[in-house]
Protein backbone atom coordinates (compact mmCIF):
# COMPACT_ATOMS: atom_id res chain seq x y z
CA UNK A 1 127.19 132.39 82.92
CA UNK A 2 124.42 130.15 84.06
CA UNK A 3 125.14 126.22 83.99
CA UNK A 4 121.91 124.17 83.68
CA UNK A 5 121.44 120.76 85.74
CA UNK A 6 119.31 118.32 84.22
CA UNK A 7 118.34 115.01 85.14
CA UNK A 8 120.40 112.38 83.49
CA UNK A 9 118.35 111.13 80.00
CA UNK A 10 117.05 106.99 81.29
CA UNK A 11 119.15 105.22 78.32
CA UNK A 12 122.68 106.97 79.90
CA UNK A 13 121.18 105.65 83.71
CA UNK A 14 120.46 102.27 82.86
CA UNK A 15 124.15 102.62 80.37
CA UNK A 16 125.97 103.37 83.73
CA UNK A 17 123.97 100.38 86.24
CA UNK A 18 121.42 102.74 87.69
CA UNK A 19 117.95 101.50 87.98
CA UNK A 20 114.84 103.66 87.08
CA UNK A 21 112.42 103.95 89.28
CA UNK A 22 109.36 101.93 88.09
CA UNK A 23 106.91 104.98 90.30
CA UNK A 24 108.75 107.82 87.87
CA UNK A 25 109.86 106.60 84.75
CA UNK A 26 107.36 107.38 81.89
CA UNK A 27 106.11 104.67 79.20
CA UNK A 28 109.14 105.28 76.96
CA UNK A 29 111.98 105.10 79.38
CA UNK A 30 110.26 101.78 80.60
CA UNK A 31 110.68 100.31 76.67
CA UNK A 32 114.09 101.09 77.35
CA UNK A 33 114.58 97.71 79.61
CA UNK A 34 115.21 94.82 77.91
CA UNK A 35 112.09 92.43 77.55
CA UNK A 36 109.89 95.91 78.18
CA UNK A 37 106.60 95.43 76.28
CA UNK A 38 104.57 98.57 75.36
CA UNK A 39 101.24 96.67 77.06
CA UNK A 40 103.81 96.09 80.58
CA UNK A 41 105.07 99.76 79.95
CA UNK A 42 101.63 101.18 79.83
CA UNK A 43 100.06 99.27 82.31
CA UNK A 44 103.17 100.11 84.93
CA UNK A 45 102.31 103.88 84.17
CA UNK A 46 98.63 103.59 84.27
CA UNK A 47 98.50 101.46 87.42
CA UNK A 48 100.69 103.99 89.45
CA UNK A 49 98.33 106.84 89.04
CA UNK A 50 96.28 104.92 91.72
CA UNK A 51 98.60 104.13 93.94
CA UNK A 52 102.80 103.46 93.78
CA UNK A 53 104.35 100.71 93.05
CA UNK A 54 105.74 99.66 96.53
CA UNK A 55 107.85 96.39 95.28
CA UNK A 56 109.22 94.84 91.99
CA UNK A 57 107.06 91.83 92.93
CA UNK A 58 103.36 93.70 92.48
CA UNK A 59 104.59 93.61 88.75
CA UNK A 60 103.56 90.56 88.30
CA UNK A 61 100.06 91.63 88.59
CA UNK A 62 100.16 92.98 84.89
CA UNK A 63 98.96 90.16 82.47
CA UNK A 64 102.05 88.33 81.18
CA UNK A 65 104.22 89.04 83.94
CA UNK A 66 105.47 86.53 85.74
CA UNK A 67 108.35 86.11 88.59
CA UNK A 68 110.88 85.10 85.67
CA UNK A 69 110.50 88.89 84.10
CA UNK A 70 110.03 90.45 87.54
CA UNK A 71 113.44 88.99 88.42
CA UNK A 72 115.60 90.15 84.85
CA UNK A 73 113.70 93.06 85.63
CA UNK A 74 115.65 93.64 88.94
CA UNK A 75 118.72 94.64 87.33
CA UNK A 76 117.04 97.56 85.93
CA UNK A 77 114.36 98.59 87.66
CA UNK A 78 113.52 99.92 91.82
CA UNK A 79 110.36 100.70 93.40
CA UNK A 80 111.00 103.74 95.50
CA UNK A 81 108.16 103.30 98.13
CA UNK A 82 106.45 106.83 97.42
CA UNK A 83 104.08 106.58 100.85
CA UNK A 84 107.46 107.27 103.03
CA UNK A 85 109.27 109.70 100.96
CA UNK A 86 111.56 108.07 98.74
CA UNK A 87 112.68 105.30 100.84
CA UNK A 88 114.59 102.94 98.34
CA UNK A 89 112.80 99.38 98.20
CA UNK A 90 114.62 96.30 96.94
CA UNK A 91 112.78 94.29 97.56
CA UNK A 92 111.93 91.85 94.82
């Protein structure tokens, strides 16, 4: 009998207090935080395929984002700094 490991679906994570990681998560586990728009959720995706997010503060780059969101944010999301191989960053 084979047993299958899969990564744990984003709505159980963020059900049990773990973050996702805003350089991974896709568009629709992003709507999954509260206050998430699509336009933030897009633009998070989008902006990553130039380069990682390396803190929770560069969010605040996207239009409409502003330190108030970046910090409710915290409780849900981490940047894991991809340039030095998964190095957890909480920085805000």
């Amino acid at each position: 009998a084979e047993v299958a490991i899969e990564p744990m679906p984003a709505a159980a994570r963020l059900t049990l207090g773990e973050k996702l990681d805003v350089n991974r998560a896709s568009a629709d586990e992003l709507m999954l935080v509260p206050q998430m728009k699509v336009d933030a959720a897009a633009a998070i995706v989008n902006r990553r395929r130039q380069s990682c997010w390396r803190s929770l503060a560069e969010l605040e780059k996207i239009p409409g984002v502003g330190p108030k969101t970046v910090e409710r944010w915290q409780l849900y999301l981490t940047a894991v700094d991809c340039s030095t191989g998964g190095k957890d960053d909480h920085q805000p």
